[in-house]
Protein backbone atom coordinates (compact mmCIF):
# COMPACT_ATOMS: atom_id res chain seq x y z
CA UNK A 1 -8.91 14.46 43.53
CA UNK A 2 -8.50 11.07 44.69
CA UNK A 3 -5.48 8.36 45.73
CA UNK A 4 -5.00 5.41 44.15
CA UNK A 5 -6.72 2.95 46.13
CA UNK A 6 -9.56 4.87 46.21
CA UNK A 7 -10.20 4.72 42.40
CA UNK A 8 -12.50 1.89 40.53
CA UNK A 9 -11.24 -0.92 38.22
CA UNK A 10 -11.84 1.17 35.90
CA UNK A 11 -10.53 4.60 37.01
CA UNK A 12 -7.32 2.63 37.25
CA UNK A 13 -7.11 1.03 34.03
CA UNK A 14 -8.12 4.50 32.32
CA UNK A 15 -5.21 5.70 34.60
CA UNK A 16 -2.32 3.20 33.26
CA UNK A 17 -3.74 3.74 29.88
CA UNK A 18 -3.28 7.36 29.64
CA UNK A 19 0.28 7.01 31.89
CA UNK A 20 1.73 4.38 28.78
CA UNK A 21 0.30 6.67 25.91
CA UNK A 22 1.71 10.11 26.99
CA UNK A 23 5.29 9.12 26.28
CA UNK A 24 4.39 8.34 22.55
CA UNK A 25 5.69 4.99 22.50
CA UNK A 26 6.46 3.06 19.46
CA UNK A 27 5.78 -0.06 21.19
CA UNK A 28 2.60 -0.12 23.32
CA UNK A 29 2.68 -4.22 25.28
CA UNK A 30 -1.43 -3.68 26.26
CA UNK A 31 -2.49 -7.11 28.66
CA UNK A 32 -6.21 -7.27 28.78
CA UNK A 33 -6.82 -3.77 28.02
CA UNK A 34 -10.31 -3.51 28.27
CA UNK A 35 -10.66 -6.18 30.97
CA UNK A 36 -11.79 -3.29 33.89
CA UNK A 37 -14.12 -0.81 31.64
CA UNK A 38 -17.73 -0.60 30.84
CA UNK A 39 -18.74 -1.19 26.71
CA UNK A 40 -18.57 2.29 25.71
CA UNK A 41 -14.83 3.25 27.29
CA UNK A 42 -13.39 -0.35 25.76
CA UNK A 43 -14.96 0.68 22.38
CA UNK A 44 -13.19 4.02 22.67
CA UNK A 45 -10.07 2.55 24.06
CA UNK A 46 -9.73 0.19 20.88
CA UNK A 47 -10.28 2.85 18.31
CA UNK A 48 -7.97 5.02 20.46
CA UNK A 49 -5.11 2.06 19.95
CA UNK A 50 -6.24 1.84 16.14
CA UNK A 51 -5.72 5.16 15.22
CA UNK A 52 -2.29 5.34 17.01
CA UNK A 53 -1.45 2.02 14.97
CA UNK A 54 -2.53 3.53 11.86
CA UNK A 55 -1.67 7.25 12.14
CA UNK A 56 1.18 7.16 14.33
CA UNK A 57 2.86 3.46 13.60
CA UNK A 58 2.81 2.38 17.45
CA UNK A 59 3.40 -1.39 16.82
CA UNK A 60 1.20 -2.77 19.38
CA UNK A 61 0.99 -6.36 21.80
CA UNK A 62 -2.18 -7.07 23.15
CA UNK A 63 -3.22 -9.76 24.83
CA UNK A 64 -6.50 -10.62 25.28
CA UNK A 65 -9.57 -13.28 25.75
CA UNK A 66 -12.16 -10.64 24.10
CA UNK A 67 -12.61 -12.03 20.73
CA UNK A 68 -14.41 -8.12 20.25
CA UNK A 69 -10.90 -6.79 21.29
CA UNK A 70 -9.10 -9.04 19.05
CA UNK A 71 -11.16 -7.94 15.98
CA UNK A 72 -9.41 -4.58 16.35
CA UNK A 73 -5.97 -6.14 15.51
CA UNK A 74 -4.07 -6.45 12.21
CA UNK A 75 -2.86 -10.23 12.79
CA UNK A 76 -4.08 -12.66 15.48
CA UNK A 77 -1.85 -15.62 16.91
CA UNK A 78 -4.04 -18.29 18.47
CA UNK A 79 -1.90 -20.00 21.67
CA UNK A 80 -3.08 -23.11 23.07
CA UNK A 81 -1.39 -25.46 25.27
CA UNK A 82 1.42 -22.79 25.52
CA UNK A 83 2.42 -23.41 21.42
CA UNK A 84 1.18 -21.21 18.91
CA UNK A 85 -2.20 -22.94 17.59
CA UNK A 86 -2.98 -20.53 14.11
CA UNK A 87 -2.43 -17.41 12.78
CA UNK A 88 -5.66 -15.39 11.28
CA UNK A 89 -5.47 -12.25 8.99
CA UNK A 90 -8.88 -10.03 8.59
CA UNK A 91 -10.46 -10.16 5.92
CA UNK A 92 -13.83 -7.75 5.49
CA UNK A 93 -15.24 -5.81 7.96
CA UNK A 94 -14.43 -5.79 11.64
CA UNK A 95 -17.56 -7.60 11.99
CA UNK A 96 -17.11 -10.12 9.62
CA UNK A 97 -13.68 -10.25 11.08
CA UNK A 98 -15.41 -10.78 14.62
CA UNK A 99 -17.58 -13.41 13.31
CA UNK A 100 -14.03 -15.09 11.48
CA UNK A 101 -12.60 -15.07 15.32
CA UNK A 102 -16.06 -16.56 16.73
CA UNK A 103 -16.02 -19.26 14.21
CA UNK A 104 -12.10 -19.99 15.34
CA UNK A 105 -12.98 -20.33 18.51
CA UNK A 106 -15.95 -22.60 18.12
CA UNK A 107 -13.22 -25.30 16.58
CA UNK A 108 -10.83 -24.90 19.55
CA UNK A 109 -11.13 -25.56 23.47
CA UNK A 110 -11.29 -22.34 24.86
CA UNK A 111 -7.29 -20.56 24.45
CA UNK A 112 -5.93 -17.08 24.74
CA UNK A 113 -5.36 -14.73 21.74
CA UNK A 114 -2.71 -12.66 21.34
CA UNK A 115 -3.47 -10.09 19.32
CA UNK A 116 -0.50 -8.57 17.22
CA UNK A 117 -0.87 -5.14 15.38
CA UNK A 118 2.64 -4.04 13.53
């Protein structure tokens, strides 16, 4: 019941979310996903993307500075100084794999992630 620019951050990223998914990609490019929504719609966002990577094979890109985010991914590429810094695999649980990322990150000046699930 509302235009565009009178939606939230939010509304709007919930919005482009649900535009991408309805075509049932098989390649979903996701920048920053969760950068506009509250804990609780990020969380279900990321198993959302999960399940579609698992059930459905979408082959997902995301990009992201969340090192919570990036726990939900299959392979991680670290980028600094625009070349590709390390690659990390999980290993565990997504918390241990969170804690893996947090450790990464303690050794290097603060980068991007790129997040890669295939």
């Amino acid at each position: 019941e509302k235009y565009p620019a009178e939606l939230s951050g939010g509304q709007k990223q919930r919005t482009a979310i649900a535009r991408a998914l309805i075509h049932e990609p098989t390649l979903l490019l996701a920048d920053e996903p969760t950068g506009a929504l509250d804990s609780q719609n990020a969380a279900t966002l990321l198993d959302t993307l999960a399940d579609l990577n698992e059930e459905r094979k979408v082959s997902i890109l995301m990009v992201t500075h969340d090192p919570r985010s990036a726990s939900y991914c299959s392979r991680l590429l670290f980028i600094k100084d625009g070349k590709l810094d390390r690659e990390l695999f999980p290993s565990g649980t997504r918390d241990e794999f969170h804690q893996e990322i947090l450790a990464v990150l303690g050794d290097l000046d603060r980068i991007p992630l790129a997040g890669v699930r295939s």
